[in-house]
PDB file of N, CA and C in Angstrom:
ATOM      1  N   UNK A   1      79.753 118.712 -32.007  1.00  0.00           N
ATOM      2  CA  UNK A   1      78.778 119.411 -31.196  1.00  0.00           C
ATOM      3  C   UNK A   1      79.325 119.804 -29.831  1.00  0.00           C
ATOM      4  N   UNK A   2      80.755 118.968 -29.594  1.00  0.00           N
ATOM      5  CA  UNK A   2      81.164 119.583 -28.126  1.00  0.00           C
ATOM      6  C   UNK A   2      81.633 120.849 -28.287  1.00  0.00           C
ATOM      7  N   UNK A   3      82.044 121.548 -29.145  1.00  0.00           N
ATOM      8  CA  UNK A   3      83.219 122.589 -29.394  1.00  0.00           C
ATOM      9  C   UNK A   3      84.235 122.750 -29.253  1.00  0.00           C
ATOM     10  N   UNK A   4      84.626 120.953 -29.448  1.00  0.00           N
ATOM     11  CA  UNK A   4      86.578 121.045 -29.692  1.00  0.00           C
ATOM     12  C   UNK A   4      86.752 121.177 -31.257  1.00  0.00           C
ATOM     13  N   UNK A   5      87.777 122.075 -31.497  1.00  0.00           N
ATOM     14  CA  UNK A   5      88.523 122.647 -32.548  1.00  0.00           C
ATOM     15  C   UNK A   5      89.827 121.631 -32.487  1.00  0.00           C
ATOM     16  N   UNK A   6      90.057 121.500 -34.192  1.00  0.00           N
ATOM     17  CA  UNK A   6      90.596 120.642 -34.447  1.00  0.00           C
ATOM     18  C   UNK A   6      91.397 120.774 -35.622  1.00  0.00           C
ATOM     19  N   UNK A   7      93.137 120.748 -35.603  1.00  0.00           N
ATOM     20  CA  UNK A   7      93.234 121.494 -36.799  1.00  0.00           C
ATOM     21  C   UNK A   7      94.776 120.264 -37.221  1.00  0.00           C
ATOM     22  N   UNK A   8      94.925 119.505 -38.094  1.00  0.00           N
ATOM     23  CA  UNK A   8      94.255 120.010 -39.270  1.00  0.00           C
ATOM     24  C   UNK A   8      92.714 119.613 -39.131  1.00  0.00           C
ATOM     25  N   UNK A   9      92.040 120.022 -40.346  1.00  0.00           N
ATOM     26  CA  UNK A   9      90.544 119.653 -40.622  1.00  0.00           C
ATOM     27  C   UNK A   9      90.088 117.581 -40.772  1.00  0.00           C
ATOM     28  N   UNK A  10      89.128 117.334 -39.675  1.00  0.00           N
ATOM     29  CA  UNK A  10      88.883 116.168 -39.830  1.00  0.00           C
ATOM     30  C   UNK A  10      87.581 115.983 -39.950  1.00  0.00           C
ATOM     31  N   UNK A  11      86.881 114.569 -40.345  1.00  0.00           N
ATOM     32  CA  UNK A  11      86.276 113.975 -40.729  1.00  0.00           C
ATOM     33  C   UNK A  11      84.792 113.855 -39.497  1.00  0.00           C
ATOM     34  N   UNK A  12      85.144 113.730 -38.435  1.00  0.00           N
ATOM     35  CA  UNK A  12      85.109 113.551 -37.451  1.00  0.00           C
ATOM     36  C   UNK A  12      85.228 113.956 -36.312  1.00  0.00           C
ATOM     37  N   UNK A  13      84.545 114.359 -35.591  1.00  0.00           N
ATOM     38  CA  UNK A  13      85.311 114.918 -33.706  1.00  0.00           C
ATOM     39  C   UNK A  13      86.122 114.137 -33.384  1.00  0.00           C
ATOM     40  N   UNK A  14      87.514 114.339 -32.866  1.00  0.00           N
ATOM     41  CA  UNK A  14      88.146 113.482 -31.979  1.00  0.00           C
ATOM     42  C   UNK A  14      88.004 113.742 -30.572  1.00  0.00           C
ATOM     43  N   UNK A  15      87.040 114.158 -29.910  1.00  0.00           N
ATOM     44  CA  UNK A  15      86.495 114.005 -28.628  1.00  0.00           C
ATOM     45  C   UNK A  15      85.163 113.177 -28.558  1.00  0.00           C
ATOM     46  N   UNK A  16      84.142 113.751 -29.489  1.00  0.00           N
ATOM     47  CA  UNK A  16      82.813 113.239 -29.245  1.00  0.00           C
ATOM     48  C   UNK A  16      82.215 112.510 -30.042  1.00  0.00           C
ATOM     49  N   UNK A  17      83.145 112.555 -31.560  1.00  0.00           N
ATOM     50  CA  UNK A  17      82.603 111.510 -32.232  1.00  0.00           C
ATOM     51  C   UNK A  17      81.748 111.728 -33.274  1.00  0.00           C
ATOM     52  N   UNK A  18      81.156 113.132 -33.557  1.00  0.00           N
ATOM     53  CA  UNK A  18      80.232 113.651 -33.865  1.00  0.00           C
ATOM     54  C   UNK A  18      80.975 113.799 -35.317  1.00  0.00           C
ATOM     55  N   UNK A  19      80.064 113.839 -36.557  1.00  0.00           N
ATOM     56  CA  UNK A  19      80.210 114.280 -37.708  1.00  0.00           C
ATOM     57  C   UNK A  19      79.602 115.433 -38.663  1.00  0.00           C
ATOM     58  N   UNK A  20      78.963 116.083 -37.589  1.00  0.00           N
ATOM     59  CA  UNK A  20      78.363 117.794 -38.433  1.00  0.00           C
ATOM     60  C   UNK A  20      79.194 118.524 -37.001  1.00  0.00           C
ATOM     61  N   UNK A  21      80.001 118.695 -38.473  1.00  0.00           N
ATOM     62  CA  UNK A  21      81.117 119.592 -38.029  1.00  0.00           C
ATOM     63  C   UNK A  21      81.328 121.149 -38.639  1.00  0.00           C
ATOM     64  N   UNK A  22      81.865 121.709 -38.080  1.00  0.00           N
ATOM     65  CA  UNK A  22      81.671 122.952 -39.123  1.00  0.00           C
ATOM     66  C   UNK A  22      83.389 123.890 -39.360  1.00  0.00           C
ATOM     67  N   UNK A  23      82.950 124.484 -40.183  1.00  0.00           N
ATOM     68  CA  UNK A  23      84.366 124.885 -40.800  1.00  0.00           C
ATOM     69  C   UNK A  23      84.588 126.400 -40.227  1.00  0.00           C
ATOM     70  N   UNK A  24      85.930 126.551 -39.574  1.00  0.00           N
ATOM     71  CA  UNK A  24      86.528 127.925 -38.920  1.00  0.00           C
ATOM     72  C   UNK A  24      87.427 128.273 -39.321  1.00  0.00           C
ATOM     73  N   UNK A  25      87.737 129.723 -39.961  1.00  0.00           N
ATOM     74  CA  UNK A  25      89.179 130.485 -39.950  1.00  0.00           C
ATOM     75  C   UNK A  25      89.886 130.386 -38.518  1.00  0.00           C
ATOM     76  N   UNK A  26      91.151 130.034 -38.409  1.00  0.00           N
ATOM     77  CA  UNK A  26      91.832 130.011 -37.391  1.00  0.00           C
ATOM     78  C   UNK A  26      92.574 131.157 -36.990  1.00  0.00           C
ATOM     79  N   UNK A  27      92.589 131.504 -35.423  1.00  0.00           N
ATOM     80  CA  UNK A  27      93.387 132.901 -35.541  1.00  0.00           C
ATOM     81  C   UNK A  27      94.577 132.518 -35.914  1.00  0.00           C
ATOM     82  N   UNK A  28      95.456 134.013 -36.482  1.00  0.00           N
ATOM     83  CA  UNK A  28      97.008 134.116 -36.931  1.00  0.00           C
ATOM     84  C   UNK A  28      97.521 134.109 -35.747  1.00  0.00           C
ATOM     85  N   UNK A  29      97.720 134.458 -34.812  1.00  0.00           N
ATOM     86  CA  UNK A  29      98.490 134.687 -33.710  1.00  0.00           C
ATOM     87  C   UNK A  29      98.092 133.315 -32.200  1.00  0.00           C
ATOM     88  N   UNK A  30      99.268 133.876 -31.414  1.00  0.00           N
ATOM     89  CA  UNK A  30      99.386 132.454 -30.634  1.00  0.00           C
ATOM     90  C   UNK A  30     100.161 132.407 -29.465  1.00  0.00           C
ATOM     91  N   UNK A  31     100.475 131.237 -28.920  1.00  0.00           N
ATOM     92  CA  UNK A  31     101.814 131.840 -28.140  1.00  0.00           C
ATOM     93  C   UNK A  31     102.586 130.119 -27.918  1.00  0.00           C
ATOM     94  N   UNK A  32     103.754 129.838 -27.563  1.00  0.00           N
ATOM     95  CA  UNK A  32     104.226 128.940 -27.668  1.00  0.00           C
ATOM     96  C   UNK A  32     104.382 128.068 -26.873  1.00  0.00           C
ATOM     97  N   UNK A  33     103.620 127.212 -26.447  1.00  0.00           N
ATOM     98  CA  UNK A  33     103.589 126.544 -25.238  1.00  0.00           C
ATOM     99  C   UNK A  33     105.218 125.715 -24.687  1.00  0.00           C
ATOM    100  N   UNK A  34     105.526 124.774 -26.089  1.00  0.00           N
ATOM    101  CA  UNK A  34     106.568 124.026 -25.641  1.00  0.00           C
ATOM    102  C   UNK A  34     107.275 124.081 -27.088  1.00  0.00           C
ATOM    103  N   UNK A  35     108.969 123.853 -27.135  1.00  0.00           N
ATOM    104  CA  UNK A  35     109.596 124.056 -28.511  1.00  0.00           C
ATOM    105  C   UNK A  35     110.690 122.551 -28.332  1.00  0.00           C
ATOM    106  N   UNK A  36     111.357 122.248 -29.455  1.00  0.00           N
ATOM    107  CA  UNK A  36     112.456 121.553 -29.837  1.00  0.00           C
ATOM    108  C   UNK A  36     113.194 122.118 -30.874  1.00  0.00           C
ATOM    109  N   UNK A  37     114.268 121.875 -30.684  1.00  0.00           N
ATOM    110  CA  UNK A  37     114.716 122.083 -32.091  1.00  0.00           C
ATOM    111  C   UNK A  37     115.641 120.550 -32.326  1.00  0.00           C
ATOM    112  N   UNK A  38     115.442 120.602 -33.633  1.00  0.00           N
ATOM    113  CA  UNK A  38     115.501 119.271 -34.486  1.00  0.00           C
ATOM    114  C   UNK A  38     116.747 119.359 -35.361  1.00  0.00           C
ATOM    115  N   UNK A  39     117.340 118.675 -34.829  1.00  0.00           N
ATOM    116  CA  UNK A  39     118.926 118.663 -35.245  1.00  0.00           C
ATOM    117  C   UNK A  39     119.353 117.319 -36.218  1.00  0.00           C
ATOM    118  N   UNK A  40     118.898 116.088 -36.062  1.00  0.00           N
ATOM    119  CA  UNK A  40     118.608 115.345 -36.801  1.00  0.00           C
ATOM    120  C   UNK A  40     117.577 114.712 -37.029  1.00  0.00           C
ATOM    121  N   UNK A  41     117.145 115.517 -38.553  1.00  0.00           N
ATOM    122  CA  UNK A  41     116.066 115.847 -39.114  1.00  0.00           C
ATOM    123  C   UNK A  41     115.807 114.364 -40.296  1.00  0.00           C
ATOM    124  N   UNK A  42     114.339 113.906 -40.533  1.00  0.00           N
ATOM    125  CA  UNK A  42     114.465 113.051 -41.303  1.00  0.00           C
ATOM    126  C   UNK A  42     115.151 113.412 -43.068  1.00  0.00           C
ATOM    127  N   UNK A  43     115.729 112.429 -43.586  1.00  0.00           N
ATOM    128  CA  UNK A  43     116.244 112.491 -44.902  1.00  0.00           C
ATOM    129  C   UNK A  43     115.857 113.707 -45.497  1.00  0.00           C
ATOM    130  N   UNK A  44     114.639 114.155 -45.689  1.00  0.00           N
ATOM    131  CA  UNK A  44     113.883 115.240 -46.520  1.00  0.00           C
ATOM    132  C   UNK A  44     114.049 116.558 -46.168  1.00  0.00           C
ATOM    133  N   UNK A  45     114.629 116.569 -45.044  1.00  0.00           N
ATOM    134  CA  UNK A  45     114.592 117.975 -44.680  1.00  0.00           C
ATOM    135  C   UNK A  45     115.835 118.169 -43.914  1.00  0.00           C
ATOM    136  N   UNK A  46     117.107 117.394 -44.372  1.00  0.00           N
ATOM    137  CA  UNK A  46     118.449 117.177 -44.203  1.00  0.00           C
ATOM    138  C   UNK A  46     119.193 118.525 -44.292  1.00  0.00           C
ATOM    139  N   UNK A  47     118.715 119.204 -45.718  1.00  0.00           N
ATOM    140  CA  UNK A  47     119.501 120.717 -45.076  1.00  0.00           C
ATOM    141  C   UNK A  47     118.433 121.629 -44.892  1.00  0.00           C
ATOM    142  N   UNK A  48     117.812 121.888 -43.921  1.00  0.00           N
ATOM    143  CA  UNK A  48     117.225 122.291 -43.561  1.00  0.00           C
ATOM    144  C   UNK A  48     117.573 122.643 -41.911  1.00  0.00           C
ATOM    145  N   UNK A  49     118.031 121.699 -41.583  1.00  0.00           N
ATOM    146  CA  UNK A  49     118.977 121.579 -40.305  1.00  0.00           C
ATOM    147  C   UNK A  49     119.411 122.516 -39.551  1.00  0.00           C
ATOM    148  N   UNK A  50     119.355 122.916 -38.336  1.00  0.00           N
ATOM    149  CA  UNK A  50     118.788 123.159 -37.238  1.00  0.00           C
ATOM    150  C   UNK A  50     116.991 123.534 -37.818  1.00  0.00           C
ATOM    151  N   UNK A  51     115.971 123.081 -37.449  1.00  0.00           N
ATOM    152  CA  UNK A  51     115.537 123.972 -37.204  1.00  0.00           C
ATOM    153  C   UNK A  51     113.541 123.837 -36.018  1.00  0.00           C
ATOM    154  N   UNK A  52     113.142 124.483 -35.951  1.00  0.00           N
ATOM    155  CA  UNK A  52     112.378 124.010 -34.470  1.00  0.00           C
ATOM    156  C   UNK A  52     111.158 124.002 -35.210  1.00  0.00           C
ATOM    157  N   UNK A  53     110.265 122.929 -34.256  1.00  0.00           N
ATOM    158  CA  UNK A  53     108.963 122.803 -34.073  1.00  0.00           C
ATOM    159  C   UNK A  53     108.178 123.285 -32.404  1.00  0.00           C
ATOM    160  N   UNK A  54     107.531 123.476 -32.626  1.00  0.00           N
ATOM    161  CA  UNK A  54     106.665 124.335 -31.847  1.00  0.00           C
ATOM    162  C   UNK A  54     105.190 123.634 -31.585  1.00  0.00           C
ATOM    163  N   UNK A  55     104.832 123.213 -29.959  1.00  0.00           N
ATOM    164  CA  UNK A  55     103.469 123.282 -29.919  1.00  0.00           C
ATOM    165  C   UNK A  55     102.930 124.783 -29.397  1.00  0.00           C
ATOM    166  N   UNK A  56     101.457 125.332 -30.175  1.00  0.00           N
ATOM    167  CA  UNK A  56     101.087 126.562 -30.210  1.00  0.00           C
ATOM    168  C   UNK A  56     100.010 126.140 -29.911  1.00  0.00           C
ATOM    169  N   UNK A  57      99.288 127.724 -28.927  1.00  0.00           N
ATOM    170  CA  UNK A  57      98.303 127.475 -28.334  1.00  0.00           C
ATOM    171  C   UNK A  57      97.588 128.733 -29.313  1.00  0.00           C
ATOM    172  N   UNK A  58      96.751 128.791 -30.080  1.00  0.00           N
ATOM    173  CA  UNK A  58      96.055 129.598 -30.956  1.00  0.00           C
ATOM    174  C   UNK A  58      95.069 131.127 -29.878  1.00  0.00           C
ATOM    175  N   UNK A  59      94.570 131.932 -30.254  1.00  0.00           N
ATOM    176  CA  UNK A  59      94.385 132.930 -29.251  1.00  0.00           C
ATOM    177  C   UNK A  59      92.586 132.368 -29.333  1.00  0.00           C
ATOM    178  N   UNK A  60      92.272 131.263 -29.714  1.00  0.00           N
ATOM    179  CA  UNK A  60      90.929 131.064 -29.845  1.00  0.00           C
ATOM    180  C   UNK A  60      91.074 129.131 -28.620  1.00  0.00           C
ATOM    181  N   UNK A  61      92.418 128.739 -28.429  1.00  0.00           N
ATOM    182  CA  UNK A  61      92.606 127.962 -27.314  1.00  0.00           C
ATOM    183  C   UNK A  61      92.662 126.606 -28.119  1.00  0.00           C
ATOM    184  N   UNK A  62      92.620 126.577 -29.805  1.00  0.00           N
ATOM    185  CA  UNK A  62      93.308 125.301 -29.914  1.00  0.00           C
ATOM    186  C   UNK A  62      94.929 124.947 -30.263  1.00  0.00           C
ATOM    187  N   UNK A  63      95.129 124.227 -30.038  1.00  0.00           N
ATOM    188  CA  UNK A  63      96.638 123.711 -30.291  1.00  0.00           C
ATOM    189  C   UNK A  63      97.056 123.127 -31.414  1.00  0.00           C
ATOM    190  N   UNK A  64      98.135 123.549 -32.309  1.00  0.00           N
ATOM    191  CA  UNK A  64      98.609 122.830 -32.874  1.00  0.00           C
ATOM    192  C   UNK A  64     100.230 122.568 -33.186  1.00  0.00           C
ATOM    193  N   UNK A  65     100.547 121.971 -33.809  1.00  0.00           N
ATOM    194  CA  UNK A  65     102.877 121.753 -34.163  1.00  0.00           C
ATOM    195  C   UNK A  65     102.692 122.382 -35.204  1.00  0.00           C
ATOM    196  N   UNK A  66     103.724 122.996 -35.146  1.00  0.00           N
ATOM    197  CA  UNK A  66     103.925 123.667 -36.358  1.00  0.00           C
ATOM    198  C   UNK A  66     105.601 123.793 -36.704  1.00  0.00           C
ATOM    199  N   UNK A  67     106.131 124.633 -37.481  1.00  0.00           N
ATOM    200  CA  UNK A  67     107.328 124.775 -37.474  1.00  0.00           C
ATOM    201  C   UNK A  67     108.111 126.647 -37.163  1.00  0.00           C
ATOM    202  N   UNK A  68     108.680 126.869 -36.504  1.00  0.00           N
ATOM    203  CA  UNK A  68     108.947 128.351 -36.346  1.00  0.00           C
ATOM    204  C   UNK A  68     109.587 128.864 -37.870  1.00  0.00           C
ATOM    205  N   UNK A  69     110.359 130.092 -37.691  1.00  0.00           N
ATOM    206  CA  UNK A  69     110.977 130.463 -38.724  1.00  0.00           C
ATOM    207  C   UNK A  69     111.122 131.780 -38.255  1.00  0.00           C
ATOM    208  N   UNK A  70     112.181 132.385 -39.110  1.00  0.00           N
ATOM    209  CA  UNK A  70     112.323 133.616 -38.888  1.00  0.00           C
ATOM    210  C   UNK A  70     113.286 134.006 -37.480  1.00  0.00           C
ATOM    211  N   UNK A  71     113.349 133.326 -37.005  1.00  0.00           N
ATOM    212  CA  UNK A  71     114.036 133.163 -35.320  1.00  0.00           C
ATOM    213  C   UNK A  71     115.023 132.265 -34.890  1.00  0.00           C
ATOM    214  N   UNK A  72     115.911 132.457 -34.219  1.00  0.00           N
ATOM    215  CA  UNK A  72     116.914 131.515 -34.195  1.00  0.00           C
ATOM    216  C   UNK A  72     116.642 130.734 -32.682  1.00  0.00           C
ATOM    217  N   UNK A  73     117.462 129.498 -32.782  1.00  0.00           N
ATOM    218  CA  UNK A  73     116.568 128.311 -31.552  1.00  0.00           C
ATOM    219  C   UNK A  73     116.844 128.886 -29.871  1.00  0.00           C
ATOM    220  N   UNK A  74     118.060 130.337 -30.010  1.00  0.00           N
ATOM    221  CA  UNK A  74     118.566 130.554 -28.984  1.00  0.00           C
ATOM    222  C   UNK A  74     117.680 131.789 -28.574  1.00  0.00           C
ATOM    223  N   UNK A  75     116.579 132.259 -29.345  1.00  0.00           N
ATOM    224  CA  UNK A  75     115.497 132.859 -29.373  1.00  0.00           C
ATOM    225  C   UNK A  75     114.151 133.137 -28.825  1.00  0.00           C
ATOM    226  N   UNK A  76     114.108 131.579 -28.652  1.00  0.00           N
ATOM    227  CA  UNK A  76     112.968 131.116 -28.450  1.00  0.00           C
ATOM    228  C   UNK A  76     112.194 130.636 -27.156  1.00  0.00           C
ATOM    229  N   UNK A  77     111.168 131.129 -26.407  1.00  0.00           N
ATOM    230  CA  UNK A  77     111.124 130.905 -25.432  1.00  0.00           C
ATOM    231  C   UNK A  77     109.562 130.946 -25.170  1.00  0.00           C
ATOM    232  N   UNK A  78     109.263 129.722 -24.616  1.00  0.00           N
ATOM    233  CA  UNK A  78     107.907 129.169 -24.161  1.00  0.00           C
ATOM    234  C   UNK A  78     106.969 130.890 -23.421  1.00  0.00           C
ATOM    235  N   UNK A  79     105.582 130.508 -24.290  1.00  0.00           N
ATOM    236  CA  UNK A  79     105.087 131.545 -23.671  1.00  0.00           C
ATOM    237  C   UNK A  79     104.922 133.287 -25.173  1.00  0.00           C
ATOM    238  N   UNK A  80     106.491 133.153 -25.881  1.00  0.00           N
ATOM    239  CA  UNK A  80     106.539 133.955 -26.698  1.00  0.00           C
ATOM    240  C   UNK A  80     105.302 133.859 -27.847  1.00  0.00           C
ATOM    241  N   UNK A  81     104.894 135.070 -28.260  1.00  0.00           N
ATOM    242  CA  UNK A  81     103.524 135.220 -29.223  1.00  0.00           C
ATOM    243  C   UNK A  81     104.147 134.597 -30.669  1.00  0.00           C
ATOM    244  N   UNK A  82     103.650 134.255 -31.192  1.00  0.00           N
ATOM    245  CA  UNK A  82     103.787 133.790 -32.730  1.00  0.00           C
ATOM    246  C   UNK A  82     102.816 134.440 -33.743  1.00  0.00           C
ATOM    247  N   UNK A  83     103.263 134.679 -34.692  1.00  0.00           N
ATOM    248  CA  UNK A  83     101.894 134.465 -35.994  1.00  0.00           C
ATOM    249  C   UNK A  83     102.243 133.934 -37.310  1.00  0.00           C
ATOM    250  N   UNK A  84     101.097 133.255 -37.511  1.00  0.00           N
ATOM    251  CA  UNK A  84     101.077 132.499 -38.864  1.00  0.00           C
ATOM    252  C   UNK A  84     101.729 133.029 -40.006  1.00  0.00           C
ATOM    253  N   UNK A  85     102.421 132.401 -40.909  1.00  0.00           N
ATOM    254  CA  UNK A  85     102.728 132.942 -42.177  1.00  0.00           C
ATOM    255  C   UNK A  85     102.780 131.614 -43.633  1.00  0.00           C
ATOM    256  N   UNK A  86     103.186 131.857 -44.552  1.00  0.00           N
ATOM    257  CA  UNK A  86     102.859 131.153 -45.610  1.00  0.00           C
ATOM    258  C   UNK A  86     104.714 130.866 -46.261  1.00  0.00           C
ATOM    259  N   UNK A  87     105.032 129.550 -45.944  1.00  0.00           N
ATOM    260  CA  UNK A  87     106.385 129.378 -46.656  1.00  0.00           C
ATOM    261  C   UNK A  87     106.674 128.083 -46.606  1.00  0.00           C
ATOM    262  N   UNK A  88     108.036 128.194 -47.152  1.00  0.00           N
ATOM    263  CA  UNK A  88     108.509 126.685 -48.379  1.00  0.00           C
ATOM    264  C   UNK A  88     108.766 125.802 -46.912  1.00  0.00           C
ATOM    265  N   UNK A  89     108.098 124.934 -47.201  1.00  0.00           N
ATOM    266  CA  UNK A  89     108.462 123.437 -46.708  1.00  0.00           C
ATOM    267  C   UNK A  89     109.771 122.690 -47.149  1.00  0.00           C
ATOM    268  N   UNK A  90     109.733 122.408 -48.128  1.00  0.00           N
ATOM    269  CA  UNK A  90     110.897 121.614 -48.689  1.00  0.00           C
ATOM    270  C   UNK A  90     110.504 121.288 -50.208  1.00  0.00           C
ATOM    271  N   UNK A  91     111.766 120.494 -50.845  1.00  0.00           N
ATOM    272  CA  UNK A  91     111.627 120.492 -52.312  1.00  0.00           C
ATOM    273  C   UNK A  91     111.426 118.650 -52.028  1.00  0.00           C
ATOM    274  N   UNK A  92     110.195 118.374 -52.990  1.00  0.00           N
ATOM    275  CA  UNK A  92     110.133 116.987 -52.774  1.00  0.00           C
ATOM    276  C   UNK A  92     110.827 116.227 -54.000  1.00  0.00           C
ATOM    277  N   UNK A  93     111.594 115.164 -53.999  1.00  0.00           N
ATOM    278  CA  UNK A  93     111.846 114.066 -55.231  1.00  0.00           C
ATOM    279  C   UNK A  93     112.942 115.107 -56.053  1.00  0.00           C
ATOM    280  N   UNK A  94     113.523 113.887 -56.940  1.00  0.00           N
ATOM    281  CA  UNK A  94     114.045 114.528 -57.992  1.00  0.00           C
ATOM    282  C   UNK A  94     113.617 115.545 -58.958  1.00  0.00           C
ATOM    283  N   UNK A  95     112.183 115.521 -59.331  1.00  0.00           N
ATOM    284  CA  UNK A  95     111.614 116.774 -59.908  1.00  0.00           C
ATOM    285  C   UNK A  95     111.922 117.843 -59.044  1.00  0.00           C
ATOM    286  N   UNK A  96     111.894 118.257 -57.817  1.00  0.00           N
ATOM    287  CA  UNK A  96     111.994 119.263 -56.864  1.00  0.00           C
ATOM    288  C   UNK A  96     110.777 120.406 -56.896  1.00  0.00           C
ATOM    289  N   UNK A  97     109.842 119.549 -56.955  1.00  0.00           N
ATOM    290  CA  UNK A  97     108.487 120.034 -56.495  1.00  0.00           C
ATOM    291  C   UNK A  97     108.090 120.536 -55.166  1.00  0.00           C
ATOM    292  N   UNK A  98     108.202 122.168 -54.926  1.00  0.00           N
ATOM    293  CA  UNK A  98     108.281 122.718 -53.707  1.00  0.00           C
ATOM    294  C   UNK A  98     106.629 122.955 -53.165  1.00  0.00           C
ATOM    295  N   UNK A  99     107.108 121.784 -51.934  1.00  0.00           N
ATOM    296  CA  UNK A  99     105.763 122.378 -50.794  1.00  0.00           C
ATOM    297  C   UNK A  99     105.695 123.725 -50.178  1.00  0.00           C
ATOM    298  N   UNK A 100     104.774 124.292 -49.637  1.00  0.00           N
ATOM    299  CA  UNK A 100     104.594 125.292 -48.849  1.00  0.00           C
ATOM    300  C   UNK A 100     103.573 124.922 -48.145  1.00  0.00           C
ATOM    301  N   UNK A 101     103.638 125.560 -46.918  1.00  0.00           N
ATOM    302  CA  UNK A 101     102.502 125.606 -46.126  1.00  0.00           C
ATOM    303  C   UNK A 101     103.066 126.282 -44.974  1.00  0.00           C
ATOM    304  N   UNK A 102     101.885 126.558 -43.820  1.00  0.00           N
ATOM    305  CA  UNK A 102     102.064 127.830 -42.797  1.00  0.00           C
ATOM    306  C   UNK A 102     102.969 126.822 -41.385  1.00  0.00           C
ATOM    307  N   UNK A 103     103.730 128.397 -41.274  1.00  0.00           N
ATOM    308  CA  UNK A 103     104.895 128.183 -40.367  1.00  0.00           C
ATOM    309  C   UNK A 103     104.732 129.234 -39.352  1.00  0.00           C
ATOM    310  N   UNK A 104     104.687 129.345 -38.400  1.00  0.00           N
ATOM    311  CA  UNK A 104     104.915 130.600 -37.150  1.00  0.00           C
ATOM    312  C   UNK A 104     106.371 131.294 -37.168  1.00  0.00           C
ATOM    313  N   UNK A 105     105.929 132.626 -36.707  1.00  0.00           N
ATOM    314  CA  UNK A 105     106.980 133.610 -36.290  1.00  0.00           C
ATOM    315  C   UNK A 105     106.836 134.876 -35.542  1.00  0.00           C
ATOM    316  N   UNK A 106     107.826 135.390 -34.782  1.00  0.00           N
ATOM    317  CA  UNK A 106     107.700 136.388 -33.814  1.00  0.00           C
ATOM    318  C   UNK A 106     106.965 137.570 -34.361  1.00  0.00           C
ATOM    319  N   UNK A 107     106.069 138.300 -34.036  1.00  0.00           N
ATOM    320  CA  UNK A 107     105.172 138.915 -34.941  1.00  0.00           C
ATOM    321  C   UNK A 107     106.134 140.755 -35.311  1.00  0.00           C
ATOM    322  N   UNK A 108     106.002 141.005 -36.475  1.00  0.00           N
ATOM    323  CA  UNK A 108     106.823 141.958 -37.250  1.00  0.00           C
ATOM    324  C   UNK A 108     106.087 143.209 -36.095  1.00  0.00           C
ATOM    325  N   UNK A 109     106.974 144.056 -35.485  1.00  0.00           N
ATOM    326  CA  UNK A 109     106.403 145.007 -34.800  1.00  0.00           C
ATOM    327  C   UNK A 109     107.010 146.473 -35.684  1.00  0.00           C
TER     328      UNK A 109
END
């Protein structure tokens, strides 16, 4: 009921506590508040190596980490716009069962 946005999706407010909560499309676009890039990366995402996480400030004012792409780390600079897109995470286990989920990038002009 306060109107903090909260992403991923929870159970719960993590400000007020409240549990009628309601469900929002999030904007695609953003801009990048603060970056790393992650050079030693846990086991799972070993070659995957260099590559950055990102806190993003959404154009609707919530925040979330995400991972960049598309851009190289010498690229990247606090403040720059992002937008959402849909790609491979990593291959999990010996089956090599590939995750996906949304990653930011400099928007295609």
């Amino acid at each position: 009921n306060c109107g903090k946005i909260s992403y991923p999706p929870r159970k719960a407010c993590p400000r007020c506590g409240s549990v009628n909560l309601e469900k929002i499309s999030l904007p695609k676009r953003g801009k990048v508040l603060s970056y790393t890039v992650i050079r030693a990366p846990p086991r799972a995402y070993l070659k995957y190596s260099p590559y950055i996480v990102a806190l993003i400030e959404l154009e609707n004012g919530a925040k979330i980490l995400a991972q960049l792409t598309d851009v190289e780390p010498e690229e990247v600079k606090s403040g720059m716009i992002v937008e959402a897109v849909f790609r491979r995470y990593r291959e999990q286990g010996e089956d090599g069962i590939i995750e996906y989920g949304i990653k930011f990038r400099p928007p295609i002009t």
